[in-house]
PDB file of N, CA and C in Angstrom:
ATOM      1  N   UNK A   1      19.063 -12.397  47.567  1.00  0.00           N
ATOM      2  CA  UNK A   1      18.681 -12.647  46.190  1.00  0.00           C
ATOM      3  C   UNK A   1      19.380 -13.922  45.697  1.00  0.00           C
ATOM      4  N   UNK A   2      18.886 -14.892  45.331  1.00  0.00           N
ATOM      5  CA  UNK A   2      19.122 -15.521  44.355  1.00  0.00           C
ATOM      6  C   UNK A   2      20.285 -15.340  43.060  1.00  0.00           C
ATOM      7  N   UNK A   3      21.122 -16.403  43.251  1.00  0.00           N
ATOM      8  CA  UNK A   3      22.264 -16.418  42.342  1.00  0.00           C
ATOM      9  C   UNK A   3      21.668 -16.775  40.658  1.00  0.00           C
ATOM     10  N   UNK A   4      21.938 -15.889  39.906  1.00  0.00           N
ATOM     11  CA  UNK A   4      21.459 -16.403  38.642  1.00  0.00           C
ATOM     12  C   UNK A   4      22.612 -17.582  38.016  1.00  0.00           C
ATOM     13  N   UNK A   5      22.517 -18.762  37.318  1.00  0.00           N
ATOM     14  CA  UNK A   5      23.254 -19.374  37.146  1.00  0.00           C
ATOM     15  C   UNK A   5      23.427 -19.991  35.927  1.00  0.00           C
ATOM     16  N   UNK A   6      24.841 -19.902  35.476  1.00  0.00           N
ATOM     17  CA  UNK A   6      24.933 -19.982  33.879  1.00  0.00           C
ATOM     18  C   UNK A   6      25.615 -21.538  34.411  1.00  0.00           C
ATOM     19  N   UNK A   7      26.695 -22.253  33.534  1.00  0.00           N
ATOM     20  CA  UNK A   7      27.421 -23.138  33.054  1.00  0.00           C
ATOM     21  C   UNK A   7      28.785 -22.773  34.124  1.00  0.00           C
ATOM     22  N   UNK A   8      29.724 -21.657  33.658  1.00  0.00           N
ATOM     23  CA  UNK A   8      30.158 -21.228  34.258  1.00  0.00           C
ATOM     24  C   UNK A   8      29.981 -21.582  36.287  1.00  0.00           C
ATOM     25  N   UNK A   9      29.345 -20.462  36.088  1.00  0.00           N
ATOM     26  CA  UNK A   9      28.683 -20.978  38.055  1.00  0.00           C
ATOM     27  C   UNK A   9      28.744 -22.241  38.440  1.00  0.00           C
ATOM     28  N   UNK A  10      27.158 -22.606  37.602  1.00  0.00           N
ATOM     29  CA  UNK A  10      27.281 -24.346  38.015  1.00  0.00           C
ATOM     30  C   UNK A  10      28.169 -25.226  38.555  1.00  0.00           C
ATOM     31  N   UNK A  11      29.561 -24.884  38.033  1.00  0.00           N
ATOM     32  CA  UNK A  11      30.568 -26.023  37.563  1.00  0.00           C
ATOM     33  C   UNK A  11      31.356 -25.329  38.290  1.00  0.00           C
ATOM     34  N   UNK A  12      31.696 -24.236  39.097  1.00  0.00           N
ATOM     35  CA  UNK A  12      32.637 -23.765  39.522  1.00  0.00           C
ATOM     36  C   UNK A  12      32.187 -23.492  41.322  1.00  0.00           C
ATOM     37  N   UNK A  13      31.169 -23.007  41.380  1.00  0.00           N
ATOM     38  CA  UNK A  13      30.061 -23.098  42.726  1.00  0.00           C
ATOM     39  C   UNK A  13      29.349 -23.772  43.115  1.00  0.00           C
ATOM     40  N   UNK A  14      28.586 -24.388  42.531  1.00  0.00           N
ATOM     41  CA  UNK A  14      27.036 -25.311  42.496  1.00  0.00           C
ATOM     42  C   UNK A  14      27.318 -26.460  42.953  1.00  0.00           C
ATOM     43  N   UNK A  15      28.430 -27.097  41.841  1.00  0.00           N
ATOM     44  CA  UNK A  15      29.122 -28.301  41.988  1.00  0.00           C
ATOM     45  C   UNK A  15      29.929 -28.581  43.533  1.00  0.00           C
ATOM     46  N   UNK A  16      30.415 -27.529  43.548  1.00  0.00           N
ATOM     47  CA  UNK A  16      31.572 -27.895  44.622  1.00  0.00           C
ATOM     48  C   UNK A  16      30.538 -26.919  46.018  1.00  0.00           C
ATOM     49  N   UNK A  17      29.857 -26.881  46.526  1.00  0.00           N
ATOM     50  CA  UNK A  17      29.033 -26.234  47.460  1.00  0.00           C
ATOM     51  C   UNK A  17      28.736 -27.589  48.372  1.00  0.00           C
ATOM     52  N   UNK A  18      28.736 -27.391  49.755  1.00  0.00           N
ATOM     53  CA  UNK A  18      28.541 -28.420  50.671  1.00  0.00           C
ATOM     54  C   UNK A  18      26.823 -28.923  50.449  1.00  0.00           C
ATOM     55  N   UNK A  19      26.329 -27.766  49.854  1.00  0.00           N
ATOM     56  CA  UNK A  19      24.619 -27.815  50.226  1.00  0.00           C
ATOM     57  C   UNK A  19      24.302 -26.468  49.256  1.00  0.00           C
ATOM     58  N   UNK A  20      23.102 -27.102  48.561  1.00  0.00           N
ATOM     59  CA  UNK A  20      23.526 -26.190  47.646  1.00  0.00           C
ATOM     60  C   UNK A  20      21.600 -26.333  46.960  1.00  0.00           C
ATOM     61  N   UNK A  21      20.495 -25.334  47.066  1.00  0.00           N
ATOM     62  CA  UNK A  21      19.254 -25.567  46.229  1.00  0.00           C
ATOM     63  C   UNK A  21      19.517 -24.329  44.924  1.00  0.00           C
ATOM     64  N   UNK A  22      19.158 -25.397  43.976  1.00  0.00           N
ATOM     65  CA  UNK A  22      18.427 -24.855  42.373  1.00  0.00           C
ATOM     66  C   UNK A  22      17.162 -24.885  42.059  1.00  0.00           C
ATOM     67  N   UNK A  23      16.924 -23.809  41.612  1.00  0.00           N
ATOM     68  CA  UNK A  23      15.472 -23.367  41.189  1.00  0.00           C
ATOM     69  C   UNK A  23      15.575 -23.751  39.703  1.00  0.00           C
ATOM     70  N   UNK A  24      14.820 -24.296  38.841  1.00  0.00           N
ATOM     71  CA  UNK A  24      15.027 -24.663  37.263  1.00  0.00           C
ATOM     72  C   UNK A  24      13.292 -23.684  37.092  1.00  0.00           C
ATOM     73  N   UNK A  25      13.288 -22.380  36.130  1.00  0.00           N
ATOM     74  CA  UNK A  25      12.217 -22.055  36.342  1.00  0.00           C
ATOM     75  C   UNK A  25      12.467 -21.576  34.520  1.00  0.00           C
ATOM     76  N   UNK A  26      11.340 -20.854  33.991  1.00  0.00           N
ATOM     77  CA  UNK A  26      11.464 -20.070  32.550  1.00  0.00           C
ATOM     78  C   UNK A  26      10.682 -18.316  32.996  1.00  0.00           C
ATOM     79  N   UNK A  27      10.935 -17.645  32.476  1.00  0.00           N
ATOM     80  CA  UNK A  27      10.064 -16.284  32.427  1.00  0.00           C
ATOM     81  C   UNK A  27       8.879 -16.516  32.230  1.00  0.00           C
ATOM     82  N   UNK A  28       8.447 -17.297  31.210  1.00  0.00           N
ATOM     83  CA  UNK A  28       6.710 -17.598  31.220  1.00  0.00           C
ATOM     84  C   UNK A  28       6.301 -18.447  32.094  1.00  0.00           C
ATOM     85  N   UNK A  29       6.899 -19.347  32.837  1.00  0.00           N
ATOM     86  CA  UNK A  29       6.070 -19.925  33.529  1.00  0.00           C
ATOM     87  C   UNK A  29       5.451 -19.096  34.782  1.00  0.00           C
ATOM     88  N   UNK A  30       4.197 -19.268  35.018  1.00  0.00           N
ATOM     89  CA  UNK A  30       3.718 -18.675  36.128  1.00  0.00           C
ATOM     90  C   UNK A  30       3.674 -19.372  37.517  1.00  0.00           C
ATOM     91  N   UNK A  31       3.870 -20.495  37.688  1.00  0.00           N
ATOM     92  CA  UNK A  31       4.181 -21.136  39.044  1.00  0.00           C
ATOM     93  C   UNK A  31       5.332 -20.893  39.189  1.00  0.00           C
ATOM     94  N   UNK A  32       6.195 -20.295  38.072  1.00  0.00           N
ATOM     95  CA  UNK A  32       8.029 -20.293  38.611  1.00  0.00           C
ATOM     96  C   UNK A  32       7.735 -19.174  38.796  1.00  0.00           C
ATOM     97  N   UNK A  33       7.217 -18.025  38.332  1.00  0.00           N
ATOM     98  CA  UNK A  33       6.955 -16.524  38.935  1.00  0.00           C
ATOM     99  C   UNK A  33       6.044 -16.316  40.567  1.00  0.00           C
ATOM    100  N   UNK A  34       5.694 -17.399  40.657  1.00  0.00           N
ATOM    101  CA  UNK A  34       4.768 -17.709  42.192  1.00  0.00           C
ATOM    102  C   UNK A  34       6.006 -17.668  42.845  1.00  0.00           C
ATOM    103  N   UNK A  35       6.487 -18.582  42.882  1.00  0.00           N
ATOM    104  CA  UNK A  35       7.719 -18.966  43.786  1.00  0.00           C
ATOM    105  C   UNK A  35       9.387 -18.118  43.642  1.00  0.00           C
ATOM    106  N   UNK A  36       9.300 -17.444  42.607  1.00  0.00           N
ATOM    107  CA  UNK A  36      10.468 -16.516  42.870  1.00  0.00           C
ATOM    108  C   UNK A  36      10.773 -15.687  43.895  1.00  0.00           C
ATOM    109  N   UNK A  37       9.859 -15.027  44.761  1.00  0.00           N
ATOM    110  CA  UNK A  37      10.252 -14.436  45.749  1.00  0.00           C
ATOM    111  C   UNK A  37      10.190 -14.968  46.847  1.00  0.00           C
ATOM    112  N   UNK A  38       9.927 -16.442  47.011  1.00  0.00           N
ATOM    113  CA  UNK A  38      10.273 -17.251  47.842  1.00  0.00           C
ATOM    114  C   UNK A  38      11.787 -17.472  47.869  1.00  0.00           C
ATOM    115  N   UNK A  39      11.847 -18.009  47.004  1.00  0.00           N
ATOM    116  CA  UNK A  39      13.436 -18.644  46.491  1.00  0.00           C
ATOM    117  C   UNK A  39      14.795 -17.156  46.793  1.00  0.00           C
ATOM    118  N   UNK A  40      14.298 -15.926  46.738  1.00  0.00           N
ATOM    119  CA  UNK A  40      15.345 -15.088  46.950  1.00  0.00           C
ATOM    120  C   UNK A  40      14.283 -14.624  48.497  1.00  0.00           C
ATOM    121  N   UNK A  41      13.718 -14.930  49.211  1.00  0.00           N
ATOM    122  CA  UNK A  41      13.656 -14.805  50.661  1.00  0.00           C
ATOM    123  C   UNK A  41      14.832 -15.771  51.239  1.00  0.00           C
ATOM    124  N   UNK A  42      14.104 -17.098  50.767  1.00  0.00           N
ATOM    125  CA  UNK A  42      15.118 -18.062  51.151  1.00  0.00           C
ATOM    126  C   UNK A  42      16.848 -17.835  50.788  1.00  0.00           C
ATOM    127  N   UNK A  43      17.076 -17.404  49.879  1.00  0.00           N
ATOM    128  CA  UNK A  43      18.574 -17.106  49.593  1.00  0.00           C
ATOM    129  C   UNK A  43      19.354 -16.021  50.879  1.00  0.00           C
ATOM    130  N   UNK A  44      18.576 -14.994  51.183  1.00  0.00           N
ATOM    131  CA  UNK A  44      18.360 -13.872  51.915  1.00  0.00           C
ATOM    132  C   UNK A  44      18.687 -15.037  53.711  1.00  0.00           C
ATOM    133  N   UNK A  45      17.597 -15.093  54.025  1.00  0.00           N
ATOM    134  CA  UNK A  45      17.490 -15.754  54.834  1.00  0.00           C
ATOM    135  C   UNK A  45      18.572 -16.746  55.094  1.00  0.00           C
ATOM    136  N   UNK A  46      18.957 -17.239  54.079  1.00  0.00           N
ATOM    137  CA  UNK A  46      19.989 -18.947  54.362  1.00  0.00           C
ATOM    138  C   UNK A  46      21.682 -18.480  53.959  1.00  0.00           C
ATOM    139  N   UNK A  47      21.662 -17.149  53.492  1.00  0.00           N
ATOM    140  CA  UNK A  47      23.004 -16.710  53.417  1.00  0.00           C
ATOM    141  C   UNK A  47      23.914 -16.907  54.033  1.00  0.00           C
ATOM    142  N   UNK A  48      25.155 -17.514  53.340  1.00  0.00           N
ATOM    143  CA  UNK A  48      26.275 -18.120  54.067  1.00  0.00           C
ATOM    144  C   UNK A  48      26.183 -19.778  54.477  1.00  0.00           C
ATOM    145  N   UNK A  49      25.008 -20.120  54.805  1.00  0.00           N
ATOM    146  CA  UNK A  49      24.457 -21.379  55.117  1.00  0.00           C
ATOM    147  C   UNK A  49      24.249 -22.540  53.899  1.00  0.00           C
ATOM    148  N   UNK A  50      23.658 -22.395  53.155  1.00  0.00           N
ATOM    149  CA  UNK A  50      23.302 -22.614  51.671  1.00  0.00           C
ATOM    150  C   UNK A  50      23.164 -21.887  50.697  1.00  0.00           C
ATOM    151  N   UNK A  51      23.460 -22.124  49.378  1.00  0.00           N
ATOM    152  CA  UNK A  51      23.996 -22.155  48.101  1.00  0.00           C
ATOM    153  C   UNK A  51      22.650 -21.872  47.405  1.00  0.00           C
ATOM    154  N   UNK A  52      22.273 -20.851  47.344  1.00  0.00           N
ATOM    155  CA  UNK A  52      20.751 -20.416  46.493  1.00  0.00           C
ATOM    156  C   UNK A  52      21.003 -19.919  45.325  1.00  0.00           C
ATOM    157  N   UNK A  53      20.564 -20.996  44.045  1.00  0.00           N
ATOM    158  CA  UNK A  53      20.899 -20.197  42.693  1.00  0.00           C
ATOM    159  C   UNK A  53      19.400 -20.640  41.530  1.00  0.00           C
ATOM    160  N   UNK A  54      19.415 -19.867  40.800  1.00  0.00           N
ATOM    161  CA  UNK A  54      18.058 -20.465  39.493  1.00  0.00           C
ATOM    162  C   UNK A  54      18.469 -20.234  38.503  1.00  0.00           C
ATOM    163  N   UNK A  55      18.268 -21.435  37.706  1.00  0.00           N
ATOM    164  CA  UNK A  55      18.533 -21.785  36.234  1.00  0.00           C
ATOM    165  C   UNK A  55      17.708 -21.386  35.493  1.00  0.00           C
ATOM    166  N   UNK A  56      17.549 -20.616  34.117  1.00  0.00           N
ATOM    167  CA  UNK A  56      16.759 -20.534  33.842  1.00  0.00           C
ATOM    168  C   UNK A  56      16.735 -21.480  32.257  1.00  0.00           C
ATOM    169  N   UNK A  57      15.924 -22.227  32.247  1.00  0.00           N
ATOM    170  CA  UNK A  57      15.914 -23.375  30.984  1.00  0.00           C
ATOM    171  C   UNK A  57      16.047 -23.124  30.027  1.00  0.00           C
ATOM    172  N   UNK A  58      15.495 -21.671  29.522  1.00  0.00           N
ATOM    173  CA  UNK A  58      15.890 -21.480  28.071  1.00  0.00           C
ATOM    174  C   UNK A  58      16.962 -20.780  27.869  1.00  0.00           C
ATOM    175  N   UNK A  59      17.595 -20.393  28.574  1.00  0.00           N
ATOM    176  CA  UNK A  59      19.185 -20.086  28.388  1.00  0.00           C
ATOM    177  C   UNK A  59      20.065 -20.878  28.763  1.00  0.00           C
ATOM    178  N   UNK A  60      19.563 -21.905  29.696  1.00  0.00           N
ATOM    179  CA  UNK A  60      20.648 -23.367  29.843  1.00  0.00           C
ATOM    180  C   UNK A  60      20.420 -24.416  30.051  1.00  0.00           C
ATOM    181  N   UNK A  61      19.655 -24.419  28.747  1.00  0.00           N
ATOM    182  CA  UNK A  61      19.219 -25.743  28.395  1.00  0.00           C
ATOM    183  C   UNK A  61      20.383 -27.069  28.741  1.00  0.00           C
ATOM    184  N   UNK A  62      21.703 -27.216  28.477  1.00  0.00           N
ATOM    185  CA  UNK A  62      21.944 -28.109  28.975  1.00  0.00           C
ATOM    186  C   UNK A  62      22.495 -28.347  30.718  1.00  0.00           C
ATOM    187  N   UNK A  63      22.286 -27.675  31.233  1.00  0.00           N
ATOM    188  CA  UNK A  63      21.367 -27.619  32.753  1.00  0.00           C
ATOM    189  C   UNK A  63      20.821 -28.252  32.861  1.00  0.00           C
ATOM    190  N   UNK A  64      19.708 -27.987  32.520  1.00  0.00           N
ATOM    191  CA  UNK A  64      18.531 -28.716  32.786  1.00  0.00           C
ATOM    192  C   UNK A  64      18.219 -30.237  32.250  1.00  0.00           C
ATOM    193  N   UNK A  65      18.976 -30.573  31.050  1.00  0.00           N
ATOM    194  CA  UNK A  65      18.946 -31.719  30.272  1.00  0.00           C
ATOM    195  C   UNK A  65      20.027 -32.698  31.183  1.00  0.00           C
ATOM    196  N   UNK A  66      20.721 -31.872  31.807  1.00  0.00           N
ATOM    197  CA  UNK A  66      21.385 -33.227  32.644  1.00  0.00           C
ATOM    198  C   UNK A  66      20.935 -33.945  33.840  1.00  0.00           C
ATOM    199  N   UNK A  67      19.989 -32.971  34.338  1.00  0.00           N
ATOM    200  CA  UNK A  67      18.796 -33.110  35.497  1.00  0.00           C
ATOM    201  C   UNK A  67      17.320 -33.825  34.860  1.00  0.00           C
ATOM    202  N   UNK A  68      17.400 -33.983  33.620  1.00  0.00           N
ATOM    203  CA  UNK A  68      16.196 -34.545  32.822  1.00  0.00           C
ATOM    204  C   UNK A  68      14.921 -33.737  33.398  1.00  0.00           C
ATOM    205  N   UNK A  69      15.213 -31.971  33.592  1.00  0.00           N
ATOM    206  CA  UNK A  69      13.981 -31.517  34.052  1.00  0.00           C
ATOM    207  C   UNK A  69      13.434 -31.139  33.283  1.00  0.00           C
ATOM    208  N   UNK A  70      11.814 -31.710  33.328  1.00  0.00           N
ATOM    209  CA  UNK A  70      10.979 -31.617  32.095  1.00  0.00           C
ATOM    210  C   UNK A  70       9.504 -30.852  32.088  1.00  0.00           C
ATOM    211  N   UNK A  71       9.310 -30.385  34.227  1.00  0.00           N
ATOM    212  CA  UNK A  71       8.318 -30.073  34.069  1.00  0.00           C
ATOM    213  C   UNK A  71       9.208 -28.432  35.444  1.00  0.00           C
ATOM    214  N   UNK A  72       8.417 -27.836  35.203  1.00  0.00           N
ATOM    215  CA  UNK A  72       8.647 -26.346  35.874  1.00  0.00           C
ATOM    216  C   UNK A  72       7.927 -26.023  37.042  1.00  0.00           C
ATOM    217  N   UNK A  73       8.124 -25.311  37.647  1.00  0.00           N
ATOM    218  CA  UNK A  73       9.579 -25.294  38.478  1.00  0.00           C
ATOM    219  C   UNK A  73       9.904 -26.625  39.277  1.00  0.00           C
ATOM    220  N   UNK A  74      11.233 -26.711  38.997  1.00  0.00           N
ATOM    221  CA  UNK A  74      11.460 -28.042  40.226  1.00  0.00           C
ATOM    222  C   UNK A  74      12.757 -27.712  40.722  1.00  0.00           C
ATOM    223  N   UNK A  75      12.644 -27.743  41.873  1.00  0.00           N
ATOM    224  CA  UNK A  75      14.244 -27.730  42.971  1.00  0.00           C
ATOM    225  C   UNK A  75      14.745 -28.342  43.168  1.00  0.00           C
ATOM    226  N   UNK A  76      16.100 -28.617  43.221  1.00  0.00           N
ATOM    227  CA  UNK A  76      16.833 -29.633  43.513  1.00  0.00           C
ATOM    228  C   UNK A  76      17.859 -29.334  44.444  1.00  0.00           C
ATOM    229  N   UNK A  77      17.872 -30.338  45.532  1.00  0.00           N
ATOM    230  CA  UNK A  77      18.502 -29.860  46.822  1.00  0.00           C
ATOM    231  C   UNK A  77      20.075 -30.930  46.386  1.00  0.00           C
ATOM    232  N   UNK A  78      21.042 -30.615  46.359  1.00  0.00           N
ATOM    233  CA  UNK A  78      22.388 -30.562  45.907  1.00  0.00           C
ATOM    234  C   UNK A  78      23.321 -30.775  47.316  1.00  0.00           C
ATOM    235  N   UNK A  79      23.697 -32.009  47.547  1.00  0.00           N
ATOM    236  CA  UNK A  79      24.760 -32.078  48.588  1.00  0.00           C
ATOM    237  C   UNK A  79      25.889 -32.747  47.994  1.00  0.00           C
ATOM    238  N   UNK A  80      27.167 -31.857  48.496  1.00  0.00           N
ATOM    239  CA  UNK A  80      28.232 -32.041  47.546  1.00  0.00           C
ATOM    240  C   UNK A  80      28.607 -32.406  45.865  1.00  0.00           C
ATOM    241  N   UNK A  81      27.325 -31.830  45.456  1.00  0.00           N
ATOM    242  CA  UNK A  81      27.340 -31.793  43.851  1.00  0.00           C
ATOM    243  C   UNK A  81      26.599 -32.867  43.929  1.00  0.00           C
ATOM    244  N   UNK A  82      25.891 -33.975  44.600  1.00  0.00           N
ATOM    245  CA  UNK A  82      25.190 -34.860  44.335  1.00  0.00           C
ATOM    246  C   UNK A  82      23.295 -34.838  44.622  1.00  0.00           C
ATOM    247  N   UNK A  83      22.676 -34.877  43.923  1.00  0.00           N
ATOM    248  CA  UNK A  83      21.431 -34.819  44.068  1.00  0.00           C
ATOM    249  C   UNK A  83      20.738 -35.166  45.137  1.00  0.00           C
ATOM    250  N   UNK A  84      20.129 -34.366  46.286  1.00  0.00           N
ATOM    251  CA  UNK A  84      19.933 -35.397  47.539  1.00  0.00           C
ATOM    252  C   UNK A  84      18.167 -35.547  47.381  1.00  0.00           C
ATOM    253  N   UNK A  85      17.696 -34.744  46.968  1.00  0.00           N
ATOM    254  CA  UNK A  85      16.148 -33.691  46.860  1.00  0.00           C
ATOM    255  C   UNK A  85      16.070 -33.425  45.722  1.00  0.00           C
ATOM    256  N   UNK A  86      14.558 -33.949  45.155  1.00  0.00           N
ATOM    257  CA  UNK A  86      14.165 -32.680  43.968  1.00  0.00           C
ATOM    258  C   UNK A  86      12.425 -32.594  44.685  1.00  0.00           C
ATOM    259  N   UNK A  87      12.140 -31.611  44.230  1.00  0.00           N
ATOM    260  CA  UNK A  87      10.667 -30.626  44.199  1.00  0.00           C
ATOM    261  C   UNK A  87      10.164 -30.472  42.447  1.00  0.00           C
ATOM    262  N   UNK A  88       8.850 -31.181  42.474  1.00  0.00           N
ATOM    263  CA  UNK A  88       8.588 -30.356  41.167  1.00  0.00           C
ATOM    264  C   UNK A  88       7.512 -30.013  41.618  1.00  0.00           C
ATOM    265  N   UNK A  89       7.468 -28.606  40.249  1.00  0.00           N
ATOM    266  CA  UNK A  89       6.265 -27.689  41.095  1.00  0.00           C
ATOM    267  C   UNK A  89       6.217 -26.488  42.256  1.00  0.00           C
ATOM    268  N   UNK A  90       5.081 -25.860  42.393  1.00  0.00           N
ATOM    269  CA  UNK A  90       5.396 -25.438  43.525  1.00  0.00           C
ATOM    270  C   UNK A  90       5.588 -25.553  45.380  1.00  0.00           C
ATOM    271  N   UNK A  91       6.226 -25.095  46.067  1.00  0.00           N
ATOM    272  CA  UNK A  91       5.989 -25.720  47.386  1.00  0.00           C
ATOM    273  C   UNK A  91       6.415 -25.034  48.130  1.00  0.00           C
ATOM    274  N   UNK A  92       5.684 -25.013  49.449  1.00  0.00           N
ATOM    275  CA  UNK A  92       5.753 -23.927  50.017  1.00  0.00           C
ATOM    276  C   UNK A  92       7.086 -24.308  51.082  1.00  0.00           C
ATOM    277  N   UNK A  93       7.347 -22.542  51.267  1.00  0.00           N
ATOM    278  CA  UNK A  93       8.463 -22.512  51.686  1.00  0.00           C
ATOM    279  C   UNK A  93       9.276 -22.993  52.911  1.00  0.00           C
ATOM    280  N   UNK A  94       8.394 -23.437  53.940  1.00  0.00           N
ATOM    281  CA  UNK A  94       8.989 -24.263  54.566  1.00  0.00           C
ATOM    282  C   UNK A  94       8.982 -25.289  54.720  1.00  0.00           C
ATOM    283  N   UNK A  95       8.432 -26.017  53.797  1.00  0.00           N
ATOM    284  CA  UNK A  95       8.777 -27.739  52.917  1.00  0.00           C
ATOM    285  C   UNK A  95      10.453 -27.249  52.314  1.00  0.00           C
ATOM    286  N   UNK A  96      10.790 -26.215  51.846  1.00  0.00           N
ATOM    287  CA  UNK A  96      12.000 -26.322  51.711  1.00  0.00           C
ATOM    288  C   UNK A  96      12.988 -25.983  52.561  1.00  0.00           C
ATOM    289  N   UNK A  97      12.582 -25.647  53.326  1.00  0.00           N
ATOM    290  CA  UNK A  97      13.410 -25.120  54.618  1.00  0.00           C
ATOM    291  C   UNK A  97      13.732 -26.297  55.073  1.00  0.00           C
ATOM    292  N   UNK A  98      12.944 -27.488  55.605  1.00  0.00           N
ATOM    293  CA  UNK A  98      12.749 -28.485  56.664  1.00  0.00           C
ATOM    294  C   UNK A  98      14.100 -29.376  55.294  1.00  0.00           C
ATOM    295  N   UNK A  99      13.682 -29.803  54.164  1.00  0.00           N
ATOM    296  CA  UNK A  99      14.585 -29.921  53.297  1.00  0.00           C
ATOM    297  C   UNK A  99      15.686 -29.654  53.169  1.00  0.00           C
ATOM    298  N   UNK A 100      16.395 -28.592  53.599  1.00  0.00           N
ATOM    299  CA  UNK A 100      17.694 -28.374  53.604  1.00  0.00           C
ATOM    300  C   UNK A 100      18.159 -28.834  54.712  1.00  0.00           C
ATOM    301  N   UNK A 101      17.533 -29.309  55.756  1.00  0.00           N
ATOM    302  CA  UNK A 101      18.264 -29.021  57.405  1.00  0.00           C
ATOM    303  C   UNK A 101      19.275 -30.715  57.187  1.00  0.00           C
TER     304      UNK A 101
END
């Protein structure tokens, strides 16, 4: 499963993680509800390996405002706290797989 991720997390895990994907999704969106049980397969699957967490925008909003994410869902693949990858939209799951390697 998928790490839910506040401010807190972010800045204490997210940040400091060798490799690390974020999901930026909302409850209404329905392409971020497509891809949620991707994103906690993949967490499942990549355990111990990579850093699987989702933001959700309207509870952390400034999350997302520092990533200037404006359209839903988009991933962002995170190496050493630095942006290496983003995804907007949906995509299938082993476009993100091949992505992390």
């Amino acid at each position: 499963m998928a790490k839910i991720i506040n401010k807190e997390i972010y800045e204490n895990e997210f940040l400091k993680a060798p490799i690390a994907l974020i999901d930026f999704y909302a409850d209404w969106c329905g392409p971020c509800k497509m891809m949620a049980p991707v994103i906690d397969e993949l967490a499942n699957e990549m355990d111990g390996k990579v850093l699987i967490g989702k933001v959700n925008i309207d509870n952390n909003p400034d999350i997302a405002k520092m990533y200037q994410i404006i359209t839903i869902p988009t991933f962002l693949i995170l190496k050493n706290g630095q942006v290496d990858k983003k995804f907007v939209g949906a995509i299938e799951k082993e476009d993100l797989i091949e992505a992390l390697k």
